[in-house]
N, C-alpha and C. Protein backbone atom coordinates (compact mmCIF):
# COMPACT_ATOMS: atom_id res chain seq x y z
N UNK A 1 14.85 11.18 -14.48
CA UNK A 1 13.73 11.88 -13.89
C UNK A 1 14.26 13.07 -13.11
N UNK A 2 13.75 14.24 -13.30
CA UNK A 2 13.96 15.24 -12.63
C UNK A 2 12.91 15.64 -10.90
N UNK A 3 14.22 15.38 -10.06
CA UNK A 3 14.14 15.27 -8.83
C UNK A 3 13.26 17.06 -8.48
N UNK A 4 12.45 16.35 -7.22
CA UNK A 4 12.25 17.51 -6.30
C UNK A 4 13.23 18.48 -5.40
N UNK A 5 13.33 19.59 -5.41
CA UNK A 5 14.42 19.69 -4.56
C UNK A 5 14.32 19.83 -3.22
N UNK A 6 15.63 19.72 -2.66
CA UNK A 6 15.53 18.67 -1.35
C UNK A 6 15.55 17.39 -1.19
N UNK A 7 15.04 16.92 -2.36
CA UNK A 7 14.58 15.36 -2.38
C UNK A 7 16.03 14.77 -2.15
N UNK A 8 16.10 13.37 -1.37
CA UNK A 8 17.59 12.60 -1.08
C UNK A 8 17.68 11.48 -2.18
N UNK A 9 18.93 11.25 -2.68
CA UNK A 9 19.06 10.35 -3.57
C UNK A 9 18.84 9.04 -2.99
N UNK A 10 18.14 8.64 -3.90
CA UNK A 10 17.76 7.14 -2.86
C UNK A 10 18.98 5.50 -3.48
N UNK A 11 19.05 5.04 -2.54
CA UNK A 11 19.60 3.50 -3.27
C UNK A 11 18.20 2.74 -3.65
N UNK A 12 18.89 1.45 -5.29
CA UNK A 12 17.72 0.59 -5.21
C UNK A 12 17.05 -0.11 -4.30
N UNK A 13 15.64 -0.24 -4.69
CA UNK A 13 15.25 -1.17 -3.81
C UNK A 13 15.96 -2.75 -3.95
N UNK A 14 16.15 -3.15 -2.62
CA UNK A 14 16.63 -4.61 -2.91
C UNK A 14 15.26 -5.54 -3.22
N UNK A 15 15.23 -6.38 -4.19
CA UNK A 15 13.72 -7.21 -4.08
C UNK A 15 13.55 -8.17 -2.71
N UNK A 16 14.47 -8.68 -2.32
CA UNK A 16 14.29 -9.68 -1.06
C UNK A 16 13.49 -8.91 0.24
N UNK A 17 14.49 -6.98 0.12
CA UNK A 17 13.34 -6.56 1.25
C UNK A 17 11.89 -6.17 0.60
N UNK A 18 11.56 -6.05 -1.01
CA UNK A 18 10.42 -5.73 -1.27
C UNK A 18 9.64 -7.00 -0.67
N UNK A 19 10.45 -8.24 -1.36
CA UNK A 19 9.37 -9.20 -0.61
C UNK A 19 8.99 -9.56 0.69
N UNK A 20 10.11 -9.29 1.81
CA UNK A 20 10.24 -9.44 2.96
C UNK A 20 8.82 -8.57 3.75
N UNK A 21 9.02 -7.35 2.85
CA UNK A 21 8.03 -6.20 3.88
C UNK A 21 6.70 -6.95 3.09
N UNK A 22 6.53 -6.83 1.72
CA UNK A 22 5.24 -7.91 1.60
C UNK A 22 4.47 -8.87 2.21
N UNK A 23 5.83 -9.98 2.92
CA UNK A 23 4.94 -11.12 3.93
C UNK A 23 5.02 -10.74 4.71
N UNK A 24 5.55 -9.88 5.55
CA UNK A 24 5.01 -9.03 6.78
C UNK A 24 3.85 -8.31 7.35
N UNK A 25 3.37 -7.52 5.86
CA UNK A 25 2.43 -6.87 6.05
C UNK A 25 1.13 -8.26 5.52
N UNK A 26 1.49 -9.36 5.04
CA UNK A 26 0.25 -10.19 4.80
C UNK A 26 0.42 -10.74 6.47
N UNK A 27 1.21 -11.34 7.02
CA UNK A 27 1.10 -12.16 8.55
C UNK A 27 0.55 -10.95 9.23
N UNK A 28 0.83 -9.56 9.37
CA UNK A 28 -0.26 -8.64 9.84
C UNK A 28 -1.26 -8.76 9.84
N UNK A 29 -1.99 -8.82 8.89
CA UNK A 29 -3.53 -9.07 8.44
C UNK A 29 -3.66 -10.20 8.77
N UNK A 30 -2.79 -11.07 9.03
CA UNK A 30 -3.51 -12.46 9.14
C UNK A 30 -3.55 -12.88 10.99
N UNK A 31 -3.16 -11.84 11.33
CA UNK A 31 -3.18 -11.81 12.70
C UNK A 31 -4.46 -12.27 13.47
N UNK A 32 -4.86 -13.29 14.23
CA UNK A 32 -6.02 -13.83 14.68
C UNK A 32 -6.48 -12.76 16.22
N UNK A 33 -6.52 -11.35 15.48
CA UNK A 33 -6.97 -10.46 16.15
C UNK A 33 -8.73 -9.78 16.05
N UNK A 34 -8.91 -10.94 15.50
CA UNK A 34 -10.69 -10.61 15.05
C UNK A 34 -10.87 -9.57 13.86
N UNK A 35 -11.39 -9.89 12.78
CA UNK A 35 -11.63 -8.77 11.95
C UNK A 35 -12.32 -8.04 12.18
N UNK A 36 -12.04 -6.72 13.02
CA UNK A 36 -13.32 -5.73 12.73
C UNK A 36 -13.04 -4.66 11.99
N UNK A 37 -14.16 -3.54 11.46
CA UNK A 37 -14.18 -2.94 10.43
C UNK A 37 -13.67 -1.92 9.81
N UNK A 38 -12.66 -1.38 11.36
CA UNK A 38 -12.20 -0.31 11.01
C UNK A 38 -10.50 -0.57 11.40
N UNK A 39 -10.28 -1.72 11.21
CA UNK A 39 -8.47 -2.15 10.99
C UNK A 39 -8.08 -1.49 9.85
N UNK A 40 -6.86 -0.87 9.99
CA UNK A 40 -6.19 -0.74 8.18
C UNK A 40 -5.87 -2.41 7.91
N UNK A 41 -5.80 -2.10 6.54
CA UNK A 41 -5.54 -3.12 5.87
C UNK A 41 -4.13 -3.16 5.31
N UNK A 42 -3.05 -3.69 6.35
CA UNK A 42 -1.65 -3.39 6.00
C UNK A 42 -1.32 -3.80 4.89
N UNK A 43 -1.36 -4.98 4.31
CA UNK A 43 -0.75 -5.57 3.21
C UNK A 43 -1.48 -4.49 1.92
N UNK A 44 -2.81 -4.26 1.91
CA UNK A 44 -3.14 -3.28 0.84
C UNK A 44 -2.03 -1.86 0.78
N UNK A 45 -1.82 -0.94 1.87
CA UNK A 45 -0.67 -0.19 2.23
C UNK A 45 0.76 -0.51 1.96
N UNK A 46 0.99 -1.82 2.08
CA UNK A 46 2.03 -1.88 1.41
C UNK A 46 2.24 -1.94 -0.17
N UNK A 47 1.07 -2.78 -0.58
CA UNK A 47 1.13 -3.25 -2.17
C UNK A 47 0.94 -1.79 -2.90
N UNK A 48 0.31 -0.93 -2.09
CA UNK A 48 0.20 1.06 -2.68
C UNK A 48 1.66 1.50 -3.05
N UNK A 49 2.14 1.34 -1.65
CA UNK A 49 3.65 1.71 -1.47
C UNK A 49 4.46 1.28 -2.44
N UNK A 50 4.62 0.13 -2.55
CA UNK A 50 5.71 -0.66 -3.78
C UNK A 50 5.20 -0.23 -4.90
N UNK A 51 4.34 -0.26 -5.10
CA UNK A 51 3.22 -0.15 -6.95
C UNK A 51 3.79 1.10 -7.03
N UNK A 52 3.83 2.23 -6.09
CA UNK A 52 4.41 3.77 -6.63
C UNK A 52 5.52 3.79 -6.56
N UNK A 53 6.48 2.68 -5.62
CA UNK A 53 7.99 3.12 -5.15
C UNK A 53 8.87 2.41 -6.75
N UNK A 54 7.87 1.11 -6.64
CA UNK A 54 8.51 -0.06 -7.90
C UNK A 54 7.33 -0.03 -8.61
N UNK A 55 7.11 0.98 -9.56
CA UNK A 55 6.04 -0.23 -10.28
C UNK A 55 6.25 -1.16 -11.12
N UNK A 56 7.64 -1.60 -11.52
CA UNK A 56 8.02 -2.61 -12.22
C UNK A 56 8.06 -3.91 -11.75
N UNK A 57 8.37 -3.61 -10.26
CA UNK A 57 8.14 -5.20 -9.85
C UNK A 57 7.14 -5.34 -9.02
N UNK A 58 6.30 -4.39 -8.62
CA UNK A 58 5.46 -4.95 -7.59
C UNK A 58 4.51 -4.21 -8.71
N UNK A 59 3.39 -5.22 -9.38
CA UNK A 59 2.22 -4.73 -10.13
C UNK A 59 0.79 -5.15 -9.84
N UNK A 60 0.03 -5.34 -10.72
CA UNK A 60 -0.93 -5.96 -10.56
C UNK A 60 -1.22 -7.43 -10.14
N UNK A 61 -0.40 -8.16 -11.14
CA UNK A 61 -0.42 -9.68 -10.92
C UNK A 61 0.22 -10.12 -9.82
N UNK A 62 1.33 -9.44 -8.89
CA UNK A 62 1.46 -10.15 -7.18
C UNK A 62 0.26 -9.13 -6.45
N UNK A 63 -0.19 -8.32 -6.93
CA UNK A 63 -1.60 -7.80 -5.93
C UNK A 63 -2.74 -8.51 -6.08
N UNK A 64 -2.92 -9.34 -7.57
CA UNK A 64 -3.52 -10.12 -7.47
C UNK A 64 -3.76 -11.28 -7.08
N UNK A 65 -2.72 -12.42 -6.63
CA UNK A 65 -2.09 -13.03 -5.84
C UNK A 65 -2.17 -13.06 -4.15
N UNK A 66 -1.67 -11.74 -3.87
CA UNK A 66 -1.99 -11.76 -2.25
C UNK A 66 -3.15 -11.66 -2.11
N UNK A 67 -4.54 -10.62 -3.20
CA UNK A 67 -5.67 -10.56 -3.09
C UNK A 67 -6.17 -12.16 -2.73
N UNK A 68 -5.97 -12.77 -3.94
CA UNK A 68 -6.37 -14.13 -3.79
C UNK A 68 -6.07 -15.04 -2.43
N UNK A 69 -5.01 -14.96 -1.72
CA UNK A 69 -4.05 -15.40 -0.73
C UNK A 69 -5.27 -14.73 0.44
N UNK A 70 -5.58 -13.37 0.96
CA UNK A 70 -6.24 -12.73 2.07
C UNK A 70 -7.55 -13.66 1.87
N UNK A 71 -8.46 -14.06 0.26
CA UNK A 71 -9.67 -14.20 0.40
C UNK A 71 -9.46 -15.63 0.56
N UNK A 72 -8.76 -16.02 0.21
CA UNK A 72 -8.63 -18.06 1.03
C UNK A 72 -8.93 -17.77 2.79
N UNK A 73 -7.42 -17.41 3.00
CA UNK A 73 -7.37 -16.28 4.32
C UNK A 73 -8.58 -16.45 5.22
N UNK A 74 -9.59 -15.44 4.52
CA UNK A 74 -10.33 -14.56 5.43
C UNK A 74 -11.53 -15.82 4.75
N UNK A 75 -11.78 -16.45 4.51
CA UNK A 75 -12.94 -17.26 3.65
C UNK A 75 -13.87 -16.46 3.10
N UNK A 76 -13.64 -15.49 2.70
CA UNK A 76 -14.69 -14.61 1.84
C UNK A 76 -14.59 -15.05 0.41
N UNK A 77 -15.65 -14.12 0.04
CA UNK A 77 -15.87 -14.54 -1.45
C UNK A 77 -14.41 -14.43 -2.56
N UNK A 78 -14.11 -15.39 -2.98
CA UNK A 78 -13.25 -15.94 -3.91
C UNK A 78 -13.01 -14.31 -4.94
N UNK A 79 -12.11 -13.69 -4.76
CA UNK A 79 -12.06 -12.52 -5.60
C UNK A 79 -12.55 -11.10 -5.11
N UNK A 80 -12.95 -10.66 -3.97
CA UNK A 80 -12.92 -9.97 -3.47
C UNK A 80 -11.65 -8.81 -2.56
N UNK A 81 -10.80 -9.53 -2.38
CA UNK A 81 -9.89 -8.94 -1.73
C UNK A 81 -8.75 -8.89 -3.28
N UNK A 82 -8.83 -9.62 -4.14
CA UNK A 82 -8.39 -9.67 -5.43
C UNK A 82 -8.23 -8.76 -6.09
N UNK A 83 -9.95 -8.23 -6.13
CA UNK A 83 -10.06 -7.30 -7.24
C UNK A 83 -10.13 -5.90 -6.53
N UNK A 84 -10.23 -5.87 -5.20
CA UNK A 84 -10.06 -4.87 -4.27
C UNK A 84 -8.23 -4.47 -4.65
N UNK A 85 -7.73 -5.01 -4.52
CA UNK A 85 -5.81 -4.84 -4.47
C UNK A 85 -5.66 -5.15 -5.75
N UNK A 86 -6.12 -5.61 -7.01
CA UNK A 86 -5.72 -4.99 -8.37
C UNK A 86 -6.09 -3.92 -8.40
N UNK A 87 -7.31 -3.09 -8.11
CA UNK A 87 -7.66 -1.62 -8.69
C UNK A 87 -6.59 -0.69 -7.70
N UNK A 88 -6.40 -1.06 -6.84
CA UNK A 88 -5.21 -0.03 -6.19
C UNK A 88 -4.08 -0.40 -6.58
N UNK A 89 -3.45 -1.26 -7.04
CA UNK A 89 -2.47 -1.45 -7.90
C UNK A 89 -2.13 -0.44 -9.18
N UNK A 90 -3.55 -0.99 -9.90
CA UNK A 90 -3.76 0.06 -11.02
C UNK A 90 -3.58 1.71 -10.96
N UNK A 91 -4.58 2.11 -9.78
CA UNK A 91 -4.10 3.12 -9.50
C UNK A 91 -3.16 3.86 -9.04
N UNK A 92 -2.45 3.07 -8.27
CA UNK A 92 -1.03 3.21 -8.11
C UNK A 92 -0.28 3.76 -9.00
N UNK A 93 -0.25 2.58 -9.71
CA UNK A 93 0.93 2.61 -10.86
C UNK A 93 0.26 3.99 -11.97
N UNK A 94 -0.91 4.00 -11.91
CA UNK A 94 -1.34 5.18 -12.74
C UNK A 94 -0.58 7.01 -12.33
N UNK A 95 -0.79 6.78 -11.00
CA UNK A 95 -0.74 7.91 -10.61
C UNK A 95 0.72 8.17 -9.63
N UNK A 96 1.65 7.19 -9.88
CA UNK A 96 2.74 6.82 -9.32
C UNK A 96 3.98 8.16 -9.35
N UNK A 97 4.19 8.84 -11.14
CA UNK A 97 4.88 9.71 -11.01
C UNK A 97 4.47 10.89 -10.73
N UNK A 98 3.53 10.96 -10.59
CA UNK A 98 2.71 12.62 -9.95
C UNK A 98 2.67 12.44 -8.48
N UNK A 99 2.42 11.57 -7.76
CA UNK A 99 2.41 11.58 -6.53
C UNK A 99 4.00 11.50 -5.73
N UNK A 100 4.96 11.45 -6.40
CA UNK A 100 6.39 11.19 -6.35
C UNK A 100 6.48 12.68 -6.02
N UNK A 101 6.41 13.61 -6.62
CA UNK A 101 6.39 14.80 -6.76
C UNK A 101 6.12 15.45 -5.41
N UNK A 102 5.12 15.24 -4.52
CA UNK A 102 4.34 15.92 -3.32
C UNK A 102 5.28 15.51 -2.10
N UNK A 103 4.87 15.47 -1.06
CA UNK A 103 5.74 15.41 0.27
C UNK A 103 4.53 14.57 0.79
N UNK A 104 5.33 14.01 1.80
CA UNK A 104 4.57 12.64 2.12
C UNK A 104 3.34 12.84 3.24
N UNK A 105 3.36 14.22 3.47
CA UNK A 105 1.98 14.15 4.31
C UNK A 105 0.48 14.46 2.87
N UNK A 106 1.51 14.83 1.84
CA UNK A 106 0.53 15.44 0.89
C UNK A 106 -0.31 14.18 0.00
N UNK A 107 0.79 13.44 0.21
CA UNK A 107 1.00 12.03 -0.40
C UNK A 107 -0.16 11.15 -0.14
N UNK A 108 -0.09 11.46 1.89
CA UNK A 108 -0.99 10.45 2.47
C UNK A 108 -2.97 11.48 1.90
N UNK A 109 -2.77 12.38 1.32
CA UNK A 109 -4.06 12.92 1.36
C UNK A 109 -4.86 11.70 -0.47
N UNK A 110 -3.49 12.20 -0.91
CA UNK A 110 -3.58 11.75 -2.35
C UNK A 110 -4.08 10.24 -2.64
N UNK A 111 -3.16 9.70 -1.44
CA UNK A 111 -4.30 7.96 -1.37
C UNK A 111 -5.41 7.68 -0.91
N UNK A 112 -5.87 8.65 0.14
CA UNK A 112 -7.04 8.48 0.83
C UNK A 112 -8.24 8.01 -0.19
N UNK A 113 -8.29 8.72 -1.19
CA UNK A 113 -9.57 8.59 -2.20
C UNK A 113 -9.65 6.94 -2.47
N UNK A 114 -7.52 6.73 -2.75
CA UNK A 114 -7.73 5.05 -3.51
C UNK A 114 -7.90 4.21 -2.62
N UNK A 115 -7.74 3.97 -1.04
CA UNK A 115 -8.07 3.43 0.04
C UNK A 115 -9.35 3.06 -0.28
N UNK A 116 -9.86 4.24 0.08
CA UNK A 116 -11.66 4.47 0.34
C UNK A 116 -12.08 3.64 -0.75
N UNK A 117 -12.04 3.63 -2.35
CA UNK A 117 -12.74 3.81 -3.51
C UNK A 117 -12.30 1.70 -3.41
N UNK A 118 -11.40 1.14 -2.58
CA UNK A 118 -10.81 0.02 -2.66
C UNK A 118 -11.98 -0.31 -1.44
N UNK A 119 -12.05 -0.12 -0.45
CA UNK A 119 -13.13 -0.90 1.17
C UNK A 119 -14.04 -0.81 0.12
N UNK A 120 -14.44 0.57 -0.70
CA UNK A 120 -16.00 0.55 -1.09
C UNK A 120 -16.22 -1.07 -2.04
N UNK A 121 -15.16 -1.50 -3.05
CA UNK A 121 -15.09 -2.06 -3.93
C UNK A 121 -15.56 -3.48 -2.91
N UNK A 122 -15.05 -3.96 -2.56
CA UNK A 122 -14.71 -4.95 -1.11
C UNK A 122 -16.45 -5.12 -0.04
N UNK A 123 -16.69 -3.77 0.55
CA UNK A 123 -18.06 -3.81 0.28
C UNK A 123 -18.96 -4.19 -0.41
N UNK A 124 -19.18 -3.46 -1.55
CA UNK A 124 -20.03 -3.66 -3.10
C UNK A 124 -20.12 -5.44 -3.52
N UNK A 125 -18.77 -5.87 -3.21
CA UNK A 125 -18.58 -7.52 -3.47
C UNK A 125 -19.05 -8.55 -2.51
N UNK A 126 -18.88 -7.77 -1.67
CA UNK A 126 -19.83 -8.62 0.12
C UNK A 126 -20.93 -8.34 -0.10
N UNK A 127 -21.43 -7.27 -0.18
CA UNK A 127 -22.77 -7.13 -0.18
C UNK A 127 -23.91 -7.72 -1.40
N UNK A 128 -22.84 -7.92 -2.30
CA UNK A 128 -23.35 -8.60 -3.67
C UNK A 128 -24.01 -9.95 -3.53
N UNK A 129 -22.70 -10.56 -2.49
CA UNK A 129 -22.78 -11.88 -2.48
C UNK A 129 -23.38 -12.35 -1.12
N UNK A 130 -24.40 -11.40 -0.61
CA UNK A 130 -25.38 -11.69 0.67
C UNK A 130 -24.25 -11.63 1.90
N UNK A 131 -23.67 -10.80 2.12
CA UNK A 131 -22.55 -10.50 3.43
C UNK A 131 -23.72 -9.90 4.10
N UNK A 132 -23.47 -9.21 5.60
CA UNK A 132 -24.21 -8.21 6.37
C UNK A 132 -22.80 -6.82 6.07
N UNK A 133 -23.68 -6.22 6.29
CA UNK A 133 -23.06 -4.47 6.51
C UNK A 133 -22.34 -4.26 7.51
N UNK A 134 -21.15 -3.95 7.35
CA UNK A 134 -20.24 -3.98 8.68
C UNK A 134 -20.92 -2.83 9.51
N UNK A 135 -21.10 -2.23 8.84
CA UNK A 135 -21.54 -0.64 9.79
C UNK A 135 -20.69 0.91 9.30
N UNK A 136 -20.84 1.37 9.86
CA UNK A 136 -20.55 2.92 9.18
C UNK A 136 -19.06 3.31 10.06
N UNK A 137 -18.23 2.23 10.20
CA UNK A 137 -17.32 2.35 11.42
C UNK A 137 -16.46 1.98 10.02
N UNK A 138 -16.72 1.74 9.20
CA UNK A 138 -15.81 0.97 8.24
C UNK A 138 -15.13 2.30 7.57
N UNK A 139 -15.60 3.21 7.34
CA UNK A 139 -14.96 4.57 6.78
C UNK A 139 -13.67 5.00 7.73
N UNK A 140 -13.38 4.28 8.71
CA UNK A 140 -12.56 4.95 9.36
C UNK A 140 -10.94 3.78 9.09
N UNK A 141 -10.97 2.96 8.07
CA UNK A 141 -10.27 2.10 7.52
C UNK A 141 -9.23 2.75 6.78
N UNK A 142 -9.94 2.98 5.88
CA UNK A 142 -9.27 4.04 5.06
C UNK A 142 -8.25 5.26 4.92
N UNK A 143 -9.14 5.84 6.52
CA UNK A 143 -8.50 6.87 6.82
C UNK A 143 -7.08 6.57 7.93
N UNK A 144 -7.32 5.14 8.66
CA UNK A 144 -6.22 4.90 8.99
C UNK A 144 -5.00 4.52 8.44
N UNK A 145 -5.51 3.83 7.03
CA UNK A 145 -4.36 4.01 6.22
C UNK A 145 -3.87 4.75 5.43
N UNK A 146 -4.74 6.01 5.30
CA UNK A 146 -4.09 7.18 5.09
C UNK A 146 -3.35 7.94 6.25
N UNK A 147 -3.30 7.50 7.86
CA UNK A 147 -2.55 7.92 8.48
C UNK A 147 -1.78 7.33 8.83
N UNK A 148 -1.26 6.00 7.91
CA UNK A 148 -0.20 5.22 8.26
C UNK A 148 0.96 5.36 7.23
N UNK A 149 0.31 6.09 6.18
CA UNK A 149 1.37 6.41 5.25
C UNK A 149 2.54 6.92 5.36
N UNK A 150 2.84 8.24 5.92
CA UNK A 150 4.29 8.48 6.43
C UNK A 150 4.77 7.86 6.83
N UNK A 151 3.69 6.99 8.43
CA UNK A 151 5.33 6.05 9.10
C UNK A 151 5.24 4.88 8.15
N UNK A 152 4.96 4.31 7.22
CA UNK A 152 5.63 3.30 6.15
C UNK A 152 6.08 3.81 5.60
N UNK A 153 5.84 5.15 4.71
CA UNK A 153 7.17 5.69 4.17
C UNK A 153 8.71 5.86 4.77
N UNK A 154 8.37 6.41 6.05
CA UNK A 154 10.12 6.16 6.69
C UNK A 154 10.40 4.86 6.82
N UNK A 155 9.50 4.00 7.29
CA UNK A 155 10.22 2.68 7.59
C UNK A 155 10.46 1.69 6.11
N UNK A 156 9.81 1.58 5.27
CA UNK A 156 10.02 1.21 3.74
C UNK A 156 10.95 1.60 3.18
N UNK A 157 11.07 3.10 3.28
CA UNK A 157 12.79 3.76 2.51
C UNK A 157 13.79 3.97 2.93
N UNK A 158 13.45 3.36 4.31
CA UNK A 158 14.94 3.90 5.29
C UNK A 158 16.42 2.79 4.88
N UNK A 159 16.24 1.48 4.43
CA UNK A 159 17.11 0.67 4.22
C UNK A 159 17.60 1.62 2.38
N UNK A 160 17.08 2.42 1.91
CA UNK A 160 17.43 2.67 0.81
C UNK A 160 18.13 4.08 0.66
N UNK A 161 17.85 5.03 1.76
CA UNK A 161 18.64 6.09 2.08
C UNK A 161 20.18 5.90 2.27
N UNK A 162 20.99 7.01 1.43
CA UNK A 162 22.28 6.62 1.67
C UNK A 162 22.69 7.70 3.05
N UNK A 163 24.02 7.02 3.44
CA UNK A 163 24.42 7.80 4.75
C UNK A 163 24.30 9.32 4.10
N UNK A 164 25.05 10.39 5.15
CA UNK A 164 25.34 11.38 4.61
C UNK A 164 26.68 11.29 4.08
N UNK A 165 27.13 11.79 2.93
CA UNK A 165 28.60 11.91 2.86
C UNK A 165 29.45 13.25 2.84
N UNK A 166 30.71 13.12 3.64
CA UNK A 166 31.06 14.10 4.03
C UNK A 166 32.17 14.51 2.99
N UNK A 167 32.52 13.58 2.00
CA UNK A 167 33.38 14.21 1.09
C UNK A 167 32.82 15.25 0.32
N UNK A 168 33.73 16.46 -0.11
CA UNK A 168 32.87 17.54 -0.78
C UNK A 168 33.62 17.42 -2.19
N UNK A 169 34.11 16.44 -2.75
CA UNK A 169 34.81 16.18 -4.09
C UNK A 169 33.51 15.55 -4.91
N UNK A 170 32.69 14.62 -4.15
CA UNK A 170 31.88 14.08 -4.78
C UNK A 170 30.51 14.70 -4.70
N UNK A 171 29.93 15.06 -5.15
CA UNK A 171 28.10 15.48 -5.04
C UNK A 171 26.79 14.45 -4.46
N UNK A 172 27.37 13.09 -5.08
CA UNK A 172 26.06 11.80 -4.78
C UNK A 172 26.89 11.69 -3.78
């Protein structure tokens, strides 16, 4: 793949920290901090992150999984948080090498839509199944995890950045 320039050569991801930051960001959410409507939804932010960083190992079927895992979780309707974190999966992985391309504040604009288009989905499924309306406070979900994107980007890729090296024989 032909790099951006500027861009830093990255090391692989290790899978133990893919999974590590995974149950992190699910015990986040599962934090007995009251659900209200305008929390980001960390573990969705992360499963974005991996789906574009890895989409080989982090895909649909463990987004579908933790989906399933939040709606036990949260006792909501059976498939809601499911099919909320497969379609951002999907989109992820759809739009994974074009968004590689941008800089990471550009990055965080580029998810905002799949955030949003994911609460709406999540909505649409509550409301299907006789939920109440959180309120119009819920749009601001989205947008917090579109402003959480950079700092998970530094903190997600920082174990994968190599030092600087000062030999000038070698280039990587």
């Amino acid at each position: 793949m032909i790099m951006r320039s500027g861009q830093q050569l990255l090391l692989p991801a290790n899978p133990v920290f893919i999974g590590f930051s995974l149950i992190v960001a699910l015990l986040l959410d599962m934090l007995p901090l009251g659900r209200v409507p305008w929390m980001p939804d960390f573990l969705a932010l992360a499963l974005v992150f991996w789906a574009v960083h890895q989409p080989l190992r982090v895909g649909i079927g463990l987004a579908f999984l933790f989906g399933l895992i939040m709606d036990v979780h949260q006792a909501s309707l059976l498939g809601q948080h499911a099919l909320s974190y497969t379609a951002l999966s999907f989109f992820a992985a759809m739009i994974h090498r074009r968004l590689l391309w941008f800089t990471v504040p550009s990055q965080a604009l580029q998810v905002l839509p799949m955030f949003a288009v994911a609460h709406g989905l999540e909505l649409l499924i509550r409301m299907l199944g006789g939920g109440i309306f959180p309120g119009w406070i819920m749009l601001l979900a989205p947008l917090a995890e579109s402003l959480l994107w950079p700092v998970v980007s530094v903190l997600l890729l920082a174990p994968q950045r190599r030092a600087p090296d000062r030999d000038e024989n070698r280039p990587l």
